[in-house]
Protein backbone atom coordinates (compact mmCIF):
# COMPACT_ATOMS: atom_id res chain seq x y z
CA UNK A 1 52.29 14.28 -10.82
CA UNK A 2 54.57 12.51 -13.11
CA UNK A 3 53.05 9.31 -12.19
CA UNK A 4 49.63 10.72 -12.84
CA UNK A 5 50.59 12.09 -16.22
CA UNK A 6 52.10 8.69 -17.54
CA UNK A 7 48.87 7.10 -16.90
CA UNK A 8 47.04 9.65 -18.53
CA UNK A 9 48.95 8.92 -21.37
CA UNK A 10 49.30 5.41 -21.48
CA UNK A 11 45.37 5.01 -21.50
CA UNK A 12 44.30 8.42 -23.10
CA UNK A 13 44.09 6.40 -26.46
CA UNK A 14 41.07 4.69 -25.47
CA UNK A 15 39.05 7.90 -25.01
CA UNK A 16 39.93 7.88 -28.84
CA UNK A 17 38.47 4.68 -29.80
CA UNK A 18 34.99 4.51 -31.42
CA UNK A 19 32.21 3.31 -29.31
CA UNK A 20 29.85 2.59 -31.73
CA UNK A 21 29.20 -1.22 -33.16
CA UNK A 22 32.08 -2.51 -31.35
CA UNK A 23 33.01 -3.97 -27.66
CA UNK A 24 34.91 -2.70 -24.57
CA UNK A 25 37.10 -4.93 -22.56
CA UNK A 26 35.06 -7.60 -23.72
CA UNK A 27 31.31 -6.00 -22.56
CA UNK A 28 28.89 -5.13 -24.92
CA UNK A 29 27.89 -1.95 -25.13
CA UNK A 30 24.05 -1.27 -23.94
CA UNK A 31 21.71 -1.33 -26.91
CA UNK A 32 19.48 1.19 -28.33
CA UNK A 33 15.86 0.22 -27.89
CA UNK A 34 12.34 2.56 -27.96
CA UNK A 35 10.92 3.08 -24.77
CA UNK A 36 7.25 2.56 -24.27
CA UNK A 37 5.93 4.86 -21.73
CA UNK A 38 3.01 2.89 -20.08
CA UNK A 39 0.59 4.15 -17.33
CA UNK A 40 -1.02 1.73 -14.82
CA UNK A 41 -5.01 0.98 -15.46
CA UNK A 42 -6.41 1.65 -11.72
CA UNK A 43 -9.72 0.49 -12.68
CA UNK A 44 -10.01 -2.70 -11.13
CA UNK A 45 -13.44 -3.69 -12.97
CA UNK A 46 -15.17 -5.39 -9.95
CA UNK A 47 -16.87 -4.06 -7.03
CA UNK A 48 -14.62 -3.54 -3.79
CA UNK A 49 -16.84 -6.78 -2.05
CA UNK A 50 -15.89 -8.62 -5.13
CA UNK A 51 -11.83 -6.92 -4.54
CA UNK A 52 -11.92 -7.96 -0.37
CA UNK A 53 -13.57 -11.47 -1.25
CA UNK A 54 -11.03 -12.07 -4.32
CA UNK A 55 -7.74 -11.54 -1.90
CA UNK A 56 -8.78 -12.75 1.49
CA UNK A 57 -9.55 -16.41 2.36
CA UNK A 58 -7.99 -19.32 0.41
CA UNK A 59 -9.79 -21.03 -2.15
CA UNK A 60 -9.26 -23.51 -4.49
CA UNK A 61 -8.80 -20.93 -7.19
CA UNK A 62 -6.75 -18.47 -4.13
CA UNK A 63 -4.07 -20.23 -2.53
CA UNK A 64 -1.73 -17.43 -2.36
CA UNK A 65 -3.44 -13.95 -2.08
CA UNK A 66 -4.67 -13.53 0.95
CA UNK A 67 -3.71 -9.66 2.09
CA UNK A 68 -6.72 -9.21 3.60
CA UNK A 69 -7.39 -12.09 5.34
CA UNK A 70 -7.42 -10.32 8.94
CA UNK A 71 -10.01 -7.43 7.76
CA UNK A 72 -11.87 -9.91 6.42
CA UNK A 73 -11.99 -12.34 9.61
CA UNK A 74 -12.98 -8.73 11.47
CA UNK A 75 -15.35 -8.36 9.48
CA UNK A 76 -16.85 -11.50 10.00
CA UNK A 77 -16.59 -11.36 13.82
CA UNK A 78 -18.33 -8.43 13.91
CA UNK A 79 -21.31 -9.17 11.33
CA UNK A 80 -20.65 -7.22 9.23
CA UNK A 81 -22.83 -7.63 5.99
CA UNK A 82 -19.89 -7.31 2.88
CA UNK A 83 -22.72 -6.20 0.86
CA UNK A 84 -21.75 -2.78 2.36
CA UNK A 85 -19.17 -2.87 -0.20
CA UNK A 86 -21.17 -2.41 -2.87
CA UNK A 87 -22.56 0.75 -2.02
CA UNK A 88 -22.38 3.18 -4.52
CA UNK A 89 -20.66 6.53 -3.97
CA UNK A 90 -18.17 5.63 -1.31
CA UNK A 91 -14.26 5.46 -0.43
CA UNK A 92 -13.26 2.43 1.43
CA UNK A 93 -10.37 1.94 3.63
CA UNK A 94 -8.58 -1.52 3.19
CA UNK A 95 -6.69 -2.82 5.89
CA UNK A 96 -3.59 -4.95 4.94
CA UNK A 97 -2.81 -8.03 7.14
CA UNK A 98 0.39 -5.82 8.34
CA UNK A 99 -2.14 -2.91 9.12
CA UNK A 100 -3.57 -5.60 12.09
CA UNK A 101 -0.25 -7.90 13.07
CA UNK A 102 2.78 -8.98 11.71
CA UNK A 103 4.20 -11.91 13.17
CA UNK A 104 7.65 -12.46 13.24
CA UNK A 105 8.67 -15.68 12.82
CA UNK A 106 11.61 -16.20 14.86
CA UNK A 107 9.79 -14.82 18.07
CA UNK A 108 7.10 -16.39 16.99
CA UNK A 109 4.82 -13.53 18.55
CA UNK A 110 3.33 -10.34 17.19
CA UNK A 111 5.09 -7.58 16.67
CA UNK A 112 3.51 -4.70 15.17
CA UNK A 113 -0.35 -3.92 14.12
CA UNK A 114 -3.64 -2.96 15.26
CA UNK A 115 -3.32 -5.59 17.71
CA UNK A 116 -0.14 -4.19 18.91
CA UNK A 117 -1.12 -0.54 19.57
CA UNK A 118 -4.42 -1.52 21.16
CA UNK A 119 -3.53 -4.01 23.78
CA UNK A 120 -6.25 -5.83 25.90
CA UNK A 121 -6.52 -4.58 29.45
CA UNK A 122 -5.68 -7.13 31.70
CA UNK A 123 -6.24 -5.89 34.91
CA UNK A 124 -6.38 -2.68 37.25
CA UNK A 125 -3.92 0.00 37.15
CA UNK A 126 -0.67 0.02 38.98
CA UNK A 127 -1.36 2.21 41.97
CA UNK A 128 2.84 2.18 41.68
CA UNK A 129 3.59 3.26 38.16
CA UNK A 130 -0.12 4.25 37.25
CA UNK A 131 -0.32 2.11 34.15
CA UNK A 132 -2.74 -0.47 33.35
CA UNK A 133 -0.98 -4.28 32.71
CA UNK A 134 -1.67 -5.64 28.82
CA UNK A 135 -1.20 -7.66 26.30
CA UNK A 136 -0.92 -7.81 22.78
CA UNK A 137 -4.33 -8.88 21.11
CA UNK A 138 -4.39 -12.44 19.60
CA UNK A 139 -7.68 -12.64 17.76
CA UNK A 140 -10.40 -10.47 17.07
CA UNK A 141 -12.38 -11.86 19.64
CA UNK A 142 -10.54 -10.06 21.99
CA UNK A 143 -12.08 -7.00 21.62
CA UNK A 144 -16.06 -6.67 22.14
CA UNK A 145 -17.95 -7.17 18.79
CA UNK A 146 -19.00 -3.51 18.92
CA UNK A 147 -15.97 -2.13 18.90
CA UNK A 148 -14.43 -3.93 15.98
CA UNK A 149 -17.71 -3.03 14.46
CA UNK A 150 -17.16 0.52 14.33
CA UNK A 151 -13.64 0.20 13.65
CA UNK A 152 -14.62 -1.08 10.53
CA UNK A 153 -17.41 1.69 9.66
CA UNK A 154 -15.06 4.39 10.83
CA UNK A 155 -13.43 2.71 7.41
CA UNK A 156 -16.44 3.13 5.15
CA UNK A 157 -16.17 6.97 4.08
CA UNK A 158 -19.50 8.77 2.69
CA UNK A 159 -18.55 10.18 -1.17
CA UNK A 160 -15.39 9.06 -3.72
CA UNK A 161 -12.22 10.76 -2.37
CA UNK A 162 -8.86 10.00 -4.64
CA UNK A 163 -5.58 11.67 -6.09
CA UNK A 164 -7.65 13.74 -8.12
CA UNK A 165 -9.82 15.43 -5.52
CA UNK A 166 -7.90 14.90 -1.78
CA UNK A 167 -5.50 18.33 -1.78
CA UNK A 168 -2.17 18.83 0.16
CA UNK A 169 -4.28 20.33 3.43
CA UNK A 170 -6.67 18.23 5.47
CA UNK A 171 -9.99 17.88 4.20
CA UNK A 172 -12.69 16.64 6.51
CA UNK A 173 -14.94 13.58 5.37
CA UNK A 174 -18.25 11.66 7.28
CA UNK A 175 -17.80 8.15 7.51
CA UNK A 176 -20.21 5.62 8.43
CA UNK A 177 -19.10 5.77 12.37
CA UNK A 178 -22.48 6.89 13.95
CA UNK A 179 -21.55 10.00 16.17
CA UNK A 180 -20.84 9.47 19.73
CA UNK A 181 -19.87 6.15 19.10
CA UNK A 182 -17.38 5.29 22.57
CA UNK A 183 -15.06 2.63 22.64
CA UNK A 184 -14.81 -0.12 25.32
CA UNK A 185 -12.22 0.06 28.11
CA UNK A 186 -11.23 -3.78 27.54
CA UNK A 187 -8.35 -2.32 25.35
CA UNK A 188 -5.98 0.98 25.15
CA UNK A 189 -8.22 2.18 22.42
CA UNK A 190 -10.57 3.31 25.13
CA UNK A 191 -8.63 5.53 26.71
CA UNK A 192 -7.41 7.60 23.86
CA UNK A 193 -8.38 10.25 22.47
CA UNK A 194 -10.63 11.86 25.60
CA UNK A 195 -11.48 8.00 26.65
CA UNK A 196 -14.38 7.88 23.50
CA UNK A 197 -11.46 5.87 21.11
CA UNK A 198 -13.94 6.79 18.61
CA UNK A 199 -14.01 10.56 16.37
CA UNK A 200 -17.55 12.00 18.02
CA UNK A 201 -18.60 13.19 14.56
CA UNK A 202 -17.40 9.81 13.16
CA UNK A 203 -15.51 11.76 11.12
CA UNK A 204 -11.81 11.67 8.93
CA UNK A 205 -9.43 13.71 7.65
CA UNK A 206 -7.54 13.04 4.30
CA UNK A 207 -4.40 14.70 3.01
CA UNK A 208 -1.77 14.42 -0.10
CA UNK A 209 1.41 14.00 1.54
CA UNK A 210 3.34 16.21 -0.30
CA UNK A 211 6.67 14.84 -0.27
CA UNK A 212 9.65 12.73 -2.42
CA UNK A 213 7.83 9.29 -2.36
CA UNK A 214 4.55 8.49 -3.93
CA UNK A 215 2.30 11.21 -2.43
CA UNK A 216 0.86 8.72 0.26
CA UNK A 217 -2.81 9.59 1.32
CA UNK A 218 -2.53 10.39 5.17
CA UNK A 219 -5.57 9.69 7.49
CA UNK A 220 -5.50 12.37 10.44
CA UNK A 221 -2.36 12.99 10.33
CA UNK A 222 -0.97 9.63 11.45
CA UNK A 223 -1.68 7.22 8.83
CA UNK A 224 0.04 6.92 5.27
CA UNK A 225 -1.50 4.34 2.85
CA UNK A 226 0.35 1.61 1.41
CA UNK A 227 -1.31 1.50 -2.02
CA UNK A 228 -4.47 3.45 -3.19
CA UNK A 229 -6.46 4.78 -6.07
CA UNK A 230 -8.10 1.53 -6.94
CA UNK A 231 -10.81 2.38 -8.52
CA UNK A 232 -13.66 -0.50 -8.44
CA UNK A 233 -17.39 -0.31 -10.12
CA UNK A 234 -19.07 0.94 -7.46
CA UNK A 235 -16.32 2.99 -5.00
CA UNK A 236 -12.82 3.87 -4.45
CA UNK A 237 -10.26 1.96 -2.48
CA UNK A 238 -7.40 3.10 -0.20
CA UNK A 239 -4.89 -0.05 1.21
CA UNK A 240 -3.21 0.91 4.64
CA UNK A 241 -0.53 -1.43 6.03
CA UNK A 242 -0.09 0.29 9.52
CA UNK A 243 -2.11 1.21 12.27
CA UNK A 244 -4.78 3.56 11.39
CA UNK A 245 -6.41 5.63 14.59
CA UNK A 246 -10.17 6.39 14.57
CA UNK A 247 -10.44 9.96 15.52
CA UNK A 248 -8.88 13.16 14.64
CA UNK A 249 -5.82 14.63 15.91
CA UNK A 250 -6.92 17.72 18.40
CA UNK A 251 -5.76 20.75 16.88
CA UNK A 252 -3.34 22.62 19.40
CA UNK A 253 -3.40 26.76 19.05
């Protein structure tokens, strides 16, 4: 205690000393300066075609930003026509390059993606352990054209969904997935959800996440995006960086 009060008093002339216009131990102290609140423009001023063709495939003018370079090689492979993203009146789903592999460099393999939780089917099932042998996707090709097809309309939803009108409890949403649409057995992706891989009404569900973070959008449940709210000339764009699953969680009683 003794030792504790001859501190206090050796040093107890500094809480004395005035702080203003002057230096302590040789630090200045932190200015005064007027903070300018400013809030991020999410109008993006082009079309979302215009958005996916800007920030996929290297160009002279690009050599850099190229996030969607995998959704845009999927959509290639499966012919699609990127004039559907200039449709008026709709909510698009982005996919990040992370959203269909990241490669890590020192494996040098894939380690996480689309491609990851959809494996090709490379044979029959293990009469032993009753699982099917696979591997990890390694181009689009691997999957038939049909099904990365309607991956990618399962990603085109019907009607402009954002912060402003997607509340804290699932709302349901058509997207451009014709109903019935069933998924291949080539990869894992047709053996969920009831063996169709695809929702049967090709529909979504959208959510606020309502938690400490940024208030992610959630797709059924699973799926938080990475950035949203863009909002282009024609549409509004969500970007998702992870896996995103196209069907509906069943709803358990």
């Amino acid at each position: 205690m003794n030792t504790i009060r001859l501190i206090l008093k050796r040093y107890a002339f500094l809480l004395l000393l005035p702080l203003s216009g002057c230096t302590l131990f040789d630090m200045e102290l932190q200015k005064k300066y007027d903070y300018e609140h400013k809030t991020l423009d999410p109008n993006i001023n082009i079309t979302a075609r215009q958005f996916l063709e800007n920030r996929s495939y290297e160009s002279a003018v690009n050599t850099k930003d190229t996030v969607f370079k995998w959704m845009r090689k999927g959509l290639d492979y499966a012919g699609i026509d990127l004039a559907a993203y200039e449709k008026q009146g709709m909510t698009f789903i982005f996919l990040h390059n992370d959203a269909i592999r990241v490669y890590d460099s020192k494996t040098k393999k894939t380690s996480a993606g689309l491609w990851v939780d959809f494996p090709i089917i490379t044979g029959p099932v293990n009469p032993s352990t009753g699982l099917f042998p696979t591997r990890i996707a390694e181009k689009w090709e691997d999957y038939p054209k049909e099904d990365v097809k309607n991956l990618f309309l399962y990603l085109m939803v019907q009607g402009t969904y954002n912060f402003n009108n997607i509340p804290l409890n699932n709302i349901t949403v058509q997207t451009m997935l014709p109903p019935g649409s069933i998924a291949s057995q080539r990869s894992m992706l047709g053996f969920l959800n009831s063996k169709t891989g695809f929702d049967q009404e090709g529909k979504m569900e959208l959510k606020i996440l309502n938690n400490d973070d940024l208030a992610p959008i959630m797709i059924n449940d699973k799926t938080s995006n990475r950035s949203g709210g863009y909002i282009a000339t024609n549409s509004i764009v969500h970007v998702y960086g992870n896996t995103i699953y196209p069907f509906r969680t069943p709803k358990t009683l």
